[in-house]
Protein backbone atom coordinates (compact mmCIF):
# COMPACT_ATOMS: atom_id res chain seq x y z
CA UNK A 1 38.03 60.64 -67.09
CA UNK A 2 35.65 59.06 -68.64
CA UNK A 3 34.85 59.88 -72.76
CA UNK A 4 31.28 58.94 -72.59
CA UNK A 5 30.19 62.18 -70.82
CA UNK A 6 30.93 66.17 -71.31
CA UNK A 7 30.96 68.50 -69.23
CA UNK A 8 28.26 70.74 -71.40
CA UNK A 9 24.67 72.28 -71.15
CA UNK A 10 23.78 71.36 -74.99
CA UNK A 11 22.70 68.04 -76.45
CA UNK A 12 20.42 66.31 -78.30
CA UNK A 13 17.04 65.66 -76.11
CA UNK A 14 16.99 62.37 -75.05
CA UNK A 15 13.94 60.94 -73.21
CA UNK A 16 12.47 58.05 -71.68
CA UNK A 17 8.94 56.82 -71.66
CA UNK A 18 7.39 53.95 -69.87
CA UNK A 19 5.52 51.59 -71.61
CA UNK A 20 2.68 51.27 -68.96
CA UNK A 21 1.81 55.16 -69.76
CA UNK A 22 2.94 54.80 -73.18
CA UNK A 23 -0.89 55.22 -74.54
CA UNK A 24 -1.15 58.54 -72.49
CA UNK A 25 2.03 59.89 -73.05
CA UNK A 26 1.82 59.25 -76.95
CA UNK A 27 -1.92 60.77 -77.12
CA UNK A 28 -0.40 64.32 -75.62
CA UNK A 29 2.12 64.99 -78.47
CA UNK A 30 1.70 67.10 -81.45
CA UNK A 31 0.28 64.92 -84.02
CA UNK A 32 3.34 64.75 -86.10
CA UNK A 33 5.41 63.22 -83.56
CA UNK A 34 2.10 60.77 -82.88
CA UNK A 35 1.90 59.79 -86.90
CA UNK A 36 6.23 59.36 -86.60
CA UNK A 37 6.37 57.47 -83.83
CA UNK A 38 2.87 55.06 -85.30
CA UNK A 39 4.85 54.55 -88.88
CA UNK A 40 8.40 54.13 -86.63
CA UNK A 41 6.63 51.21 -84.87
CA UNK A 42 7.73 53.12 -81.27
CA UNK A 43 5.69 50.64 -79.29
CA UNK A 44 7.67 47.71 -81.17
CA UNK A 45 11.19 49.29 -81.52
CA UNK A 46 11.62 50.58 -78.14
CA UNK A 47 13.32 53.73 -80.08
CA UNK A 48 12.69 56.39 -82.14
CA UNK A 49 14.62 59.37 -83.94
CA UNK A 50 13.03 62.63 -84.88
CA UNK A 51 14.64 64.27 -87.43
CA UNK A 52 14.27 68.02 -87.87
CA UNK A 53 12.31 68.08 -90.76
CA UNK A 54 13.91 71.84 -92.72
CA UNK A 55 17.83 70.11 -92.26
CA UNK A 56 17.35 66.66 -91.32
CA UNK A 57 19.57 66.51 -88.19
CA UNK A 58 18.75 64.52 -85.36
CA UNK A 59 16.80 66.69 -83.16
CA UNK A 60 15.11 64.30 -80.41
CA UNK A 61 15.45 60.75 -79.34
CA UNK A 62 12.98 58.53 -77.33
CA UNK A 63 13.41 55.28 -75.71
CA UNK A 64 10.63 53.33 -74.10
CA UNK A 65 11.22 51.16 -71.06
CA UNK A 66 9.54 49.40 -68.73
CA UNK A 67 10.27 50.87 -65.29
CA UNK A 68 11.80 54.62 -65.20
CA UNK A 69 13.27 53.69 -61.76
CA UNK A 70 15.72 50.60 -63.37
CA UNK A 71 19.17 51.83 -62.71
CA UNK A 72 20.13 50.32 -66.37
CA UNK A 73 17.67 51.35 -68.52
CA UNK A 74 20.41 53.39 -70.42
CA UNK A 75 23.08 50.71 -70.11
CA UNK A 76 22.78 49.85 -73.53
CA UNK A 77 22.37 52.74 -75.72
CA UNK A 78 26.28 54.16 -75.76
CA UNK A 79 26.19 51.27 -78.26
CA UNK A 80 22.65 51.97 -79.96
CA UNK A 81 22.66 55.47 -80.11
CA UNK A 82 23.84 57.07 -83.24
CA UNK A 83 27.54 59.03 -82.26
CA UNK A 84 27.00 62.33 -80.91
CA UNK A 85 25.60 64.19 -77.19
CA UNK A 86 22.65 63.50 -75.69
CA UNK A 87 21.01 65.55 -72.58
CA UNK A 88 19.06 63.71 -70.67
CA UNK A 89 15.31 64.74 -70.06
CA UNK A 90 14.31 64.86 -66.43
CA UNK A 91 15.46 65.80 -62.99
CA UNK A 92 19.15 65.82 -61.87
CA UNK A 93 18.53 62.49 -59.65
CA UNK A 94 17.06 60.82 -62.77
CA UNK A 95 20.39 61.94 -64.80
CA UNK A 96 22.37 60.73 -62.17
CA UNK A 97 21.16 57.01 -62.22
CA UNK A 98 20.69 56.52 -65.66
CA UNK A 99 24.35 58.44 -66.70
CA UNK A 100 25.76 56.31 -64.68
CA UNK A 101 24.63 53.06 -66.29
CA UNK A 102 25.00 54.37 -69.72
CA UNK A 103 28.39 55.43 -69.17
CA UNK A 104 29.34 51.77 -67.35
CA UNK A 105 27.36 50.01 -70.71
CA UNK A 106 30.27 52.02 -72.41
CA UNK A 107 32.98 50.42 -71.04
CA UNK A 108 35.17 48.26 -73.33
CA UNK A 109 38.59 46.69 -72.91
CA UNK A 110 40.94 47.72 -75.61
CA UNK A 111 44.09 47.27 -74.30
CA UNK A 112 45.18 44.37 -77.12
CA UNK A 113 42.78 45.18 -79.83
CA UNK A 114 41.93 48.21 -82.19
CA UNK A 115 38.42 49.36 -82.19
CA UNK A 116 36.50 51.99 -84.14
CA UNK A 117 33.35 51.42 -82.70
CA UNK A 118 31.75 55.04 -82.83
CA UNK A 119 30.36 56.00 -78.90
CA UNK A 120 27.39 58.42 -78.15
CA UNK A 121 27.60 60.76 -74.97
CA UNK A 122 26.44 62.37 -72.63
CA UNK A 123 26.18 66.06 -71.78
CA UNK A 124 26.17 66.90 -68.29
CA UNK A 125 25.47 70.62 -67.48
CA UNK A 126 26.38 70.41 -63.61
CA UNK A 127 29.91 70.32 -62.84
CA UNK A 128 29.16 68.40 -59.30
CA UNK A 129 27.41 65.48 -60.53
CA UNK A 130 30.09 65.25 -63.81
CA UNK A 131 32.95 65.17 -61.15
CA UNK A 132 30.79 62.32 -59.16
CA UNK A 133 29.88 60.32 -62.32
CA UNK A 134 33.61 60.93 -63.67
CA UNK A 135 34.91 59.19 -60.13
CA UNK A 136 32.13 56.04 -59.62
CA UNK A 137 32.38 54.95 -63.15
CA UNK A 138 36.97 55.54 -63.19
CA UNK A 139 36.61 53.27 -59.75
CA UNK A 140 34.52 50.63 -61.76
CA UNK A 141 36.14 50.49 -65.07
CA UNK A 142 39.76 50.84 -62.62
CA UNK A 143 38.55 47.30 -60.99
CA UNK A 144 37.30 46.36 -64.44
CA UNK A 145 40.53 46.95 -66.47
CA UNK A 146 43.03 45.03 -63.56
CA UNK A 147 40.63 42.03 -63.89
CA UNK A 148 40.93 41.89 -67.58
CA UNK A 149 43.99 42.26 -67.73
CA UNK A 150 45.93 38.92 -69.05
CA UNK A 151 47.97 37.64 -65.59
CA UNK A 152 50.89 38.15 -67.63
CA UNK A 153 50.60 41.39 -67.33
CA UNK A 154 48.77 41.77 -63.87
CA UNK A 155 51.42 39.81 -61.62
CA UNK A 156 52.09 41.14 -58.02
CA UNK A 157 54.14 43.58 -59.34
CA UNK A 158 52.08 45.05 -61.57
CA UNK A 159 49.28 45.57 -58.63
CA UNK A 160 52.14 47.30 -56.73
CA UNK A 161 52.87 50.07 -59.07
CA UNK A 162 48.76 50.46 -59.53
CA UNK A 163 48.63 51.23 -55.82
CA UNK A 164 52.09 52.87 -55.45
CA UNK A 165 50.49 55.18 -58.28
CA UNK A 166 47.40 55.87 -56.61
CA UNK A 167 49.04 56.86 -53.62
CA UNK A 168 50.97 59.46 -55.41
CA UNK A 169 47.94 60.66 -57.23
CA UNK A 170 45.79 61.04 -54.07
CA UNK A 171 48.98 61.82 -51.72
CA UNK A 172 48.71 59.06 -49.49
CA UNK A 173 51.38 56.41 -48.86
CA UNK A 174 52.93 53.44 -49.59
CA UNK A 175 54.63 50.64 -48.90
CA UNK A 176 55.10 47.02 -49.35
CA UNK A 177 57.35 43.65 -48.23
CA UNK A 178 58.21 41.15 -50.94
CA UNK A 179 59.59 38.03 -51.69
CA UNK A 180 62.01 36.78 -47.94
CA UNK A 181 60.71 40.08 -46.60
CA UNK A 182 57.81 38.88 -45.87
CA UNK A 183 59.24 36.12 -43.90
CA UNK A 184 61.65 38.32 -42.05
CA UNK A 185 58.15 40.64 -41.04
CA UNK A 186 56.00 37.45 -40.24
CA UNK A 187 53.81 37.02 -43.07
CA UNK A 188 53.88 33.29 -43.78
CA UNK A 189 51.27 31.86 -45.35
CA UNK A 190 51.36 35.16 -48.13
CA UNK A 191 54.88 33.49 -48.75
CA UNK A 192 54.39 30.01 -48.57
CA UNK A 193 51.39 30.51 -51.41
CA UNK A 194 53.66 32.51 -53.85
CA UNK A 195 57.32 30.98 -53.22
CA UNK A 196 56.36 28.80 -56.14
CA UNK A 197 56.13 31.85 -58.69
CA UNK A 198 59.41 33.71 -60.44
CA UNK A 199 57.19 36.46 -59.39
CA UNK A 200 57.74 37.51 -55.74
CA UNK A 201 55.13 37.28 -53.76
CA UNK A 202 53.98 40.64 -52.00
CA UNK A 203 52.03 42.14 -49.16
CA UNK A 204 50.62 45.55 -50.59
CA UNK A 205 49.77 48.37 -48.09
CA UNK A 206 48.29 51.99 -48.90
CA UNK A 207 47.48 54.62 -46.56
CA UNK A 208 45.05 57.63 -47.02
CA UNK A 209 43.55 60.68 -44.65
CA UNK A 210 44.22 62.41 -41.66
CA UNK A 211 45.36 59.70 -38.93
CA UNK A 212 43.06 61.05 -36.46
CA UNK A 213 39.69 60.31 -38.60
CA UNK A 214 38.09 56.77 -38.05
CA UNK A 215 40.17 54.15 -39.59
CA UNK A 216 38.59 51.91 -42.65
CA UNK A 217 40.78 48.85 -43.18
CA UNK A 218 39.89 47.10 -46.66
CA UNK A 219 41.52 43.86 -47.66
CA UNK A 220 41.68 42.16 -51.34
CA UNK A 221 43.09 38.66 -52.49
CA UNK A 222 44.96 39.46 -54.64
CA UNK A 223 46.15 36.01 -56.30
CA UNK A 224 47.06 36.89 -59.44
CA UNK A 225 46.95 34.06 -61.31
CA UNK A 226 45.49 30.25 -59.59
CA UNK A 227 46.72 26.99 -61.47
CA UNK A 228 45.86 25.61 -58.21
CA UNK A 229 49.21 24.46 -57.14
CA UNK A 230 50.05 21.10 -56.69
CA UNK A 231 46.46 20.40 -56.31
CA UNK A 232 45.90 21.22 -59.74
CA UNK A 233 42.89 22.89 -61.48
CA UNK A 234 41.61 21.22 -64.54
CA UNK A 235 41.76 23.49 -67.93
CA UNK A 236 37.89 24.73 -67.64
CA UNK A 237 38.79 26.28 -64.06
CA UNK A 238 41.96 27.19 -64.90
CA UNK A 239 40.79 29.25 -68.03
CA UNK A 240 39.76 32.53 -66.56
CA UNK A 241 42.08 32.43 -62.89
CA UNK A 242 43.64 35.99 -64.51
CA UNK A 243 40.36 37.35 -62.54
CA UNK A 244 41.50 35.63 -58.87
CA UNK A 245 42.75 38.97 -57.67
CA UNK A 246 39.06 40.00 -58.57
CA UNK A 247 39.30 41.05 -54.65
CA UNK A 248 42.08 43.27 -54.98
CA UNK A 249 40.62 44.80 -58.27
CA UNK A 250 37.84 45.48 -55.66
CA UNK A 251 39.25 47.14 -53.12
CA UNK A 252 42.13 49.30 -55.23
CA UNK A 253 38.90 50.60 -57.23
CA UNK A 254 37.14 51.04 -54.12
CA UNK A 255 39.75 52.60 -52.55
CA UNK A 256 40.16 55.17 -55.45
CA UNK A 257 36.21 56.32 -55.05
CA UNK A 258 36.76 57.01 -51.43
CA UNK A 259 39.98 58.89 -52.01
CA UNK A 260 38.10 61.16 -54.87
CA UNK A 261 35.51 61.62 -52.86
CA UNK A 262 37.71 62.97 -49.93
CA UNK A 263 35.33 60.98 -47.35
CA UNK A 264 36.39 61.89 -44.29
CA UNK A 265 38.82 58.60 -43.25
CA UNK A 266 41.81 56.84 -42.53
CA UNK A 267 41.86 54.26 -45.12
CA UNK A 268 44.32 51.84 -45.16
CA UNK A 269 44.01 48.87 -48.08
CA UNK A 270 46.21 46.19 -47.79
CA UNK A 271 46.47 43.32 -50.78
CA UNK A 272 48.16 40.13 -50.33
CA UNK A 273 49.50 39.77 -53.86
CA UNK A 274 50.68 36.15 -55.51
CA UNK A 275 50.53 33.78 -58.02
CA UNK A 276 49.66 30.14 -57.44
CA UNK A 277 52.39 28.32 -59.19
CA UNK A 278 53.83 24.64 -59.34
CA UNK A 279 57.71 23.83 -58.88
CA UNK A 280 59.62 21.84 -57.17
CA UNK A 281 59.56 24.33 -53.82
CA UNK A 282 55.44 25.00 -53.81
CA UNK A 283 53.88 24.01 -50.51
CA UNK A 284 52.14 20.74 -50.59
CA UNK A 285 48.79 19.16 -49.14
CA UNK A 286 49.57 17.91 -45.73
CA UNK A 287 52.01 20.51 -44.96
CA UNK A 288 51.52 22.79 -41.48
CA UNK A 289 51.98 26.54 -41.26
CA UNK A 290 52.26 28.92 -38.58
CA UNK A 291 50.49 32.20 -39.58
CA UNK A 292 51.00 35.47 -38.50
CA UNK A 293 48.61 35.36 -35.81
CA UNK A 294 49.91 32.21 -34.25
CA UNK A 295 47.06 29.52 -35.55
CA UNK A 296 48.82 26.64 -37.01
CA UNK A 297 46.69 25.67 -40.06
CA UNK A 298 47.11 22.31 -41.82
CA UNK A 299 47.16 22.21 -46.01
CA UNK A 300 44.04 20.40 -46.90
CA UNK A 301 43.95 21.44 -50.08
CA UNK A 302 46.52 24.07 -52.16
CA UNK A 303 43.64 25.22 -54.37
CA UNK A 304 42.32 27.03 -51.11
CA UNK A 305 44.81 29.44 -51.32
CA UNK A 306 43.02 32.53 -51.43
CA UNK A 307 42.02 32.31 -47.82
CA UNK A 308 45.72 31.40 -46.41
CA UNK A 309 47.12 34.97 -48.05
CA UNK A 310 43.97 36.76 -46.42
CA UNK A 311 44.55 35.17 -42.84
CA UNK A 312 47.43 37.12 -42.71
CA UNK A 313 46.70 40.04 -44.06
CA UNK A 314 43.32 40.25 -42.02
CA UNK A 315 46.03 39.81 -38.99
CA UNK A 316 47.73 42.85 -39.75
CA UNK A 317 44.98 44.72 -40.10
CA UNK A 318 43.96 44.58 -36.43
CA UNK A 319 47.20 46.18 -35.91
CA UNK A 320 45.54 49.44 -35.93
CA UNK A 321 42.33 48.98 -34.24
CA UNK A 322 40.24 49.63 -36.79
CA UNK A 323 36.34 50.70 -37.00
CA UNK A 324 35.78 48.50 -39.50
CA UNK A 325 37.50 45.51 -41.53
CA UNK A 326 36.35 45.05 -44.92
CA UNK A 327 37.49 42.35 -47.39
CA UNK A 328 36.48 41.39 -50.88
CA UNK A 329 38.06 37.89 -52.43
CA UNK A 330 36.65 35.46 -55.34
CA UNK A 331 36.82 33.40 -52.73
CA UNK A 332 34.78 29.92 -53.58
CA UNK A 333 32.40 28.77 -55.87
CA UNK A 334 30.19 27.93 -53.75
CA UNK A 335 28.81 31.25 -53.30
CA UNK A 336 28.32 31.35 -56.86
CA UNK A 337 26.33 28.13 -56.46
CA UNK A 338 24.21 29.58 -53.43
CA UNK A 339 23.44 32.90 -55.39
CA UNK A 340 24.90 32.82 -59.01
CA UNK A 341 27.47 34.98 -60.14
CA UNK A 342 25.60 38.51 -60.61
CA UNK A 343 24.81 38.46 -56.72
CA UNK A 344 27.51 39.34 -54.47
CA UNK A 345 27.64 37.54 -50.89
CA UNK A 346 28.91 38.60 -47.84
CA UNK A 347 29.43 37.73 -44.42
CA UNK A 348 29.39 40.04 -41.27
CA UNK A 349 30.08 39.95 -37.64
CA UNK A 350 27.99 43.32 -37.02
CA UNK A 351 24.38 43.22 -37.50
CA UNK A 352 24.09 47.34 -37.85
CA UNK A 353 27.15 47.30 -40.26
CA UNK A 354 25.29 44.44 -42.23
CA UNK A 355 21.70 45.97 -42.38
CA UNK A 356 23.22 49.28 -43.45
CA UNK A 357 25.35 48.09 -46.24
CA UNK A 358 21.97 45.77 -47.60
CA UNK A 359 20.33 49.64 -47.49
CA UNK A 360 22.90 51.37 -49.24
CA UNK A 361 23.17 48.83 -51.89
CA UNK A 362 19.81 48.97 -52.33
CA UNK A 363 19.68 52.95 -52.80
CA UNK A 364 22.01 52.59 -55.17
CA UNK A 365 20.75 49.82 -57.15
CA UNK A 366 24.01 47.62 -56.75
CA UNK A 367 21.94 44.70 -54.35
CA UNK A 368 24.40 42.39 -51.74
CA UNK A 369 23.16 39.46 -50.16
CA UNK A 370 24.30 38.65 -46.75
CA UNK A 371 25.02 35.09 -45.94
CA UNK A 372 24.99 33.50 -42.20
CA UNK A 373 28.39 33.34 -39.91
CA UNK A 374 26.84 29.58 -38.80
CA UNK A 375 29.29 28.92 -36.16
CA UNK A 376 28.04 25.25 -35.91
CA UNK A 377 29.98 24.83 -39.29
CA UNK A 378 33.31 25.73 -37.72
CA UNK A 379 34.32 21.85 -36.43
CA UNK A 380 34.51 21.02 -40.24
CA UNK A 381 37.19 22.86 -40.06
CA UNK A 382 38.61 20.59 -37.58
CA UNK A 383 42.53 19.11 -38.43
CA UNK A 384 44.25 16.18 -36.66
CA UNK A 385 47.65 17.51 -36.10
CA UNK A 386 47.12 21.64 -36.46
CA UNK A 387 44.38 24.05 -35.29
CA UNK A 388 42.87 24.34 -38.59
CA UNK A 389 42.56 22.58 -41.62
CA UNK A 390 42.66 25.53 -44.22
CA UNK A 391 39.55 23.28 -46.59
CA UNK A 392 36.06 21.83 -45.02
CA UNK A 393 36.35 17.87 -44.93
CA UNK A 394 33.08 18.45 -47.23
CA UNK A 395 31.98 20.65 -49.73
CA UNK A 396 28.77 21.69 -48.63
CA UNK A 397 28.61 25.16 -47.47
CA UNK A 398 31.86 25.76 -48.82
CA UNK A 399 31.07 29.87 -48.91
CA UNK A 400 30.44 29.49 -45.00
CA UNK A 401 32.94 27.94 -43.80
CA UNK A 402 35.43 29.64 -45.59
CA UNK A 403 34.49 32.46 -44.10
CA UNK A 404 34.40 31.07 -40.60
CA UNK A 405 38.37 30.32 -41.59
CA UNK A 406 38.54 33.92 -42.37
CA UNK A 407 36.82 34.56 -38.70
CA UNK A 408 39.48 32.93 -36.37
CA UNK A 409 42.17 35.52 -38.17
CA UNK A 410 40.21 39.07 -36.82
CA UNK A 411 39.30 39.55 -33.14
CA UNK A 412 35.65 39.51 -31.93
CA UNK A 413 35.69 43.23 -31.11
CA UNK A 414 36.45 44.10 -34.70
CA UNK A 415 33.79 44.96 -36.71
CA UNK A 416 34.40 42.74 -39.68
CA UNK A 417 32.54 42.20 -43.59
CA UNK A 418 33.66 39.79 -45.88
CA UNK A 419 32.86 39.84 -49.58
CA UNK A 420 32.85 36.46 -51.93
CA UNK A 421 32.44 37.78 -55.22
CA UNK A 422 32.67 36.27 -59.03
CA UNK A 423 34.17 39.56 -60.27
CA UNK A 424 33.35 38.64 -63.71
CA UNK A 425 30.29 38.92 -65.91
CA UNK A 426 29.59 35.53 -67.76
CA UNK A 427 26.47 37.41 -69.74
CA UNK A 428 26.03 40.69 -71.14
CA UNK A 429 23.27 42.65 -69.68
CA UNK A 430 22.96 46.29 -70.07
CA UNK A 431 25.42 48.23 -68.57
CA UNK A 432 27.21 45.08 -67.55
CA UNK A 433 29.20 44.22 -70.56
CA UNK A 434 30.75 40.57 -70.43
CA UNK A 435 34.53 39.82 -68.33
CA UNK A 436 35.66 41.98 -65.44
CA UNK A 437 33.32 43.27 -63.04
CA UNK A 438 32.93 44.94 -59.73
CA UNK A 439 29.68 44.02 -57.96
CA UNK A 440 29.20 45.58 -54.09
CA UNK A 441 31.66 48.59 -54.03
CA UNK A 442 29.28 51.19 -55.04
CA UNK A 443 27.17 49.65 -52.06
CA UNK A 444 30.17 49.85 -49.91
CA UNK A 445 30.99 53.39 -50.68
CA UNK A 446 27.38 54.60 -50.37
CA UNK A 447 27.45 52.52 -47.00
CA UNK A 448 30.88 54.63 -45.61
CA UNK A 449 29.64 58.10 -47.63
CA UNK A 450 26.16 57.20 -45.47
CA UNK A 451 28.01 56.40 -42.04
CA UNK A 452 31.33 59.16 -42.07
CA UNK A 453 29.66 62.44 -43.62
């Protein structure tokens, strides 16, 4: 739960005031609060404290911003604000979007560090929207936390207990195959990619809802740390690979909203989990595989891992027919060249599916960008002695034709969405504070809340 709000009806007023009617506004207070906010420099300062003048206490705050309707115009202030509650001025939709960002501007990672940095809150009088701001901004801050945490800590066995733990909190179930199991059950490439690493590598499964409700199938990378293998990363890409199961973080926060939420689904998540390592038994450029679906894939390159766990995985997850295959993966940087790092891309195979989840992100402020399936692409793909190279013999539109790798592994009739995401903030904006981040899942769930009411 998160600290930044309470569940209460009292506060200090806190209100927001655009700067375009800032003139009008200003010229319709009592002319005490006009002469405060003139010698305060309001127009300047963007903030302004009015003190009850018989004890001095804080008895109103106003912030000036230029568009009411910018989902992080609070993102900022849990920071700026001196500590104590604050009630939001305005209608319960208003609350809504700007709790939300104040209470994601909040967020901090303290896990190895003291802080005393005093936080401002919230007070939220309705116990509905509490319980909904209390679950989007646990499944952000969930995916937030797992891809901050050091890979020393966040291993593939570490990801297991997250999700063996959220099954048990949300009674769903599950189970998982590690190390030679995953041989013995088919699962190749998930073990070729993380034989390297003392630890095992894993395929991760959860279950959730009654099994006669449309199934939802979502699928994270979940490489846990990426030297690269034997293709090896220099130090500047190296640096931050603790974020590489960015997907994973993704889909286990995801995953949690949905489950709060009770939406009315089967959800199954499934997380190929590994680490990326070098030794003297880590698979090797050149080398051929035979995944689970039968496609034997030649090793262009070992620092295109993240797409030979997924094949897999997305394998298994026709197993069950579902409506609807989504993944999430920090896939390439490519994307991040195509649309920078605060824009997440995807790919889909369904126009409908597509439009609607551009819509919902929209409606929530949390904007997706959908990138083309260009099928002319695939013979880059093309290998001399397997059915797939698993790297493009060139790097341009190295997003696409990752994903049209990704394609060959789920069958046409599947309706399928796949998410290449940076999963880390490199600036601080409000409400976006800088390291782990999840960008698209609040458009996903709005998308699924939209579709299965």
């Amino acid at each position: 739960m998160s600290s930044l709000i309470r569940h209460t009806a009292t506060g200090i007023p806190l209100s927001f005031v655009a700067k375009a009617n800032l003139a009008h506004w200003q010229s319709e207070q009592p002319q005490p609060l006009q002469n405060w906010l003139h010698n305060c420099d309001f127009k300047k300062q963007g903030m302004a404290l009015v003190a009850d003048p018989q004890n001095g206490e804080l008895r109103h705050v106003y912030c000036l911003v230029n568009d009411l309707n910018d989902f992080w115009l609070a993102g900022d202030l849990a920071s700026r604000l001196p500590s104590g509650c604050y009630q939001i001025q305005g209608s319960d939709t208003f609350t809504e979007q700007v709790a939300l960002g104040f209470i994601l501007g909040g967020y901090e990672f303290t896990e190895y560090k003291e802080t005393s940095s005093a936080k401002s809150q919230l007070a939220i009088a309705d116990k509905a929207l509490f319980d909904r701001l209390n679950a989007q901004a646990n499944a952000i801050n969930l995916a937030r936390d797992l891809v901050n945490t050091p890979a020393a800590d966040m291993m593939p066995q570490h990801l297991s207990q997250v999700m063996a733990d959220l099954a048990e909190q949300f009674d769903g179930e599950f189970s998982e195959w590690v190390g030679d199991q995953l041989l013995e059950q088919n699962y190749p490439t998930i073990h070729m990619v993380g034989r390297a690493s003392e630890n095992k590598p894993r395929l991760l499964d959860l279950r959730w809802g009654a099994k006669d409700a449309p199934q939802i199938t979502l699928v994270g990378k979940g490489v846990c740390f990426d030297s690269g293998g034997l293709d090896l990363k220099p130090s500047a890409g190296m640096r931050n690979m603790k974020k590489d199961m960015g997907g994973a973080a993704h889909v286990i926060g995801l995953a949690q909203l949905i489950m709060a939420a009770q939406l009315p689904i089967r959800l199954r998540v499934l997380v190929p989990a590994v680490e990326n390592a070098v030794s003297r038994n880590a698979f090797r450029p050149g080398d051929v595989i035979k995944t689970r679906k039968g496609i034997m894939v030649e090793i262009d390159n070992t620092d295109a891992e993240g797409r030979l766990v997924l094949c897999d995985a997305l394998a298994e997850a026709q197993n069950d027919d579902p409506s609807l295959i989504i993944d999430f993966a920090t896939l390439t940087g490519a994307c991040r060249i195509a649309l920078g790092t605060e824009l997440p891309g995807f790919f889909a195979t369904d126009r409908d599916v597509a439009n609607g989840i551009i819509d919902a992100g929209c409606e929530v402020s949390d904007p997706v960008w959908q990138l083309p399936l260009f099928e002319q692409y695939k013979g880059l793909l093309k290998s001399e002695v397997a059915d797939l190279a698993n790297c493009a013999s060139t790097p341009f539109g190295g997003a696409i034709t990752a994903a049209l790798y990704l394609k060959e592994f789920v069958e046409p009739t599947t309706p399928w969405v796949h998410f290449d995401v940076m999963a880390w903030n490199l600036r601080a904006l409000p409400g976006r504070p800088v390291g782990g981040e999840a960008l698209g899942i609040r458009a996903v769930f709005n998308y699924l809340q939209n579709r299965f009411k």
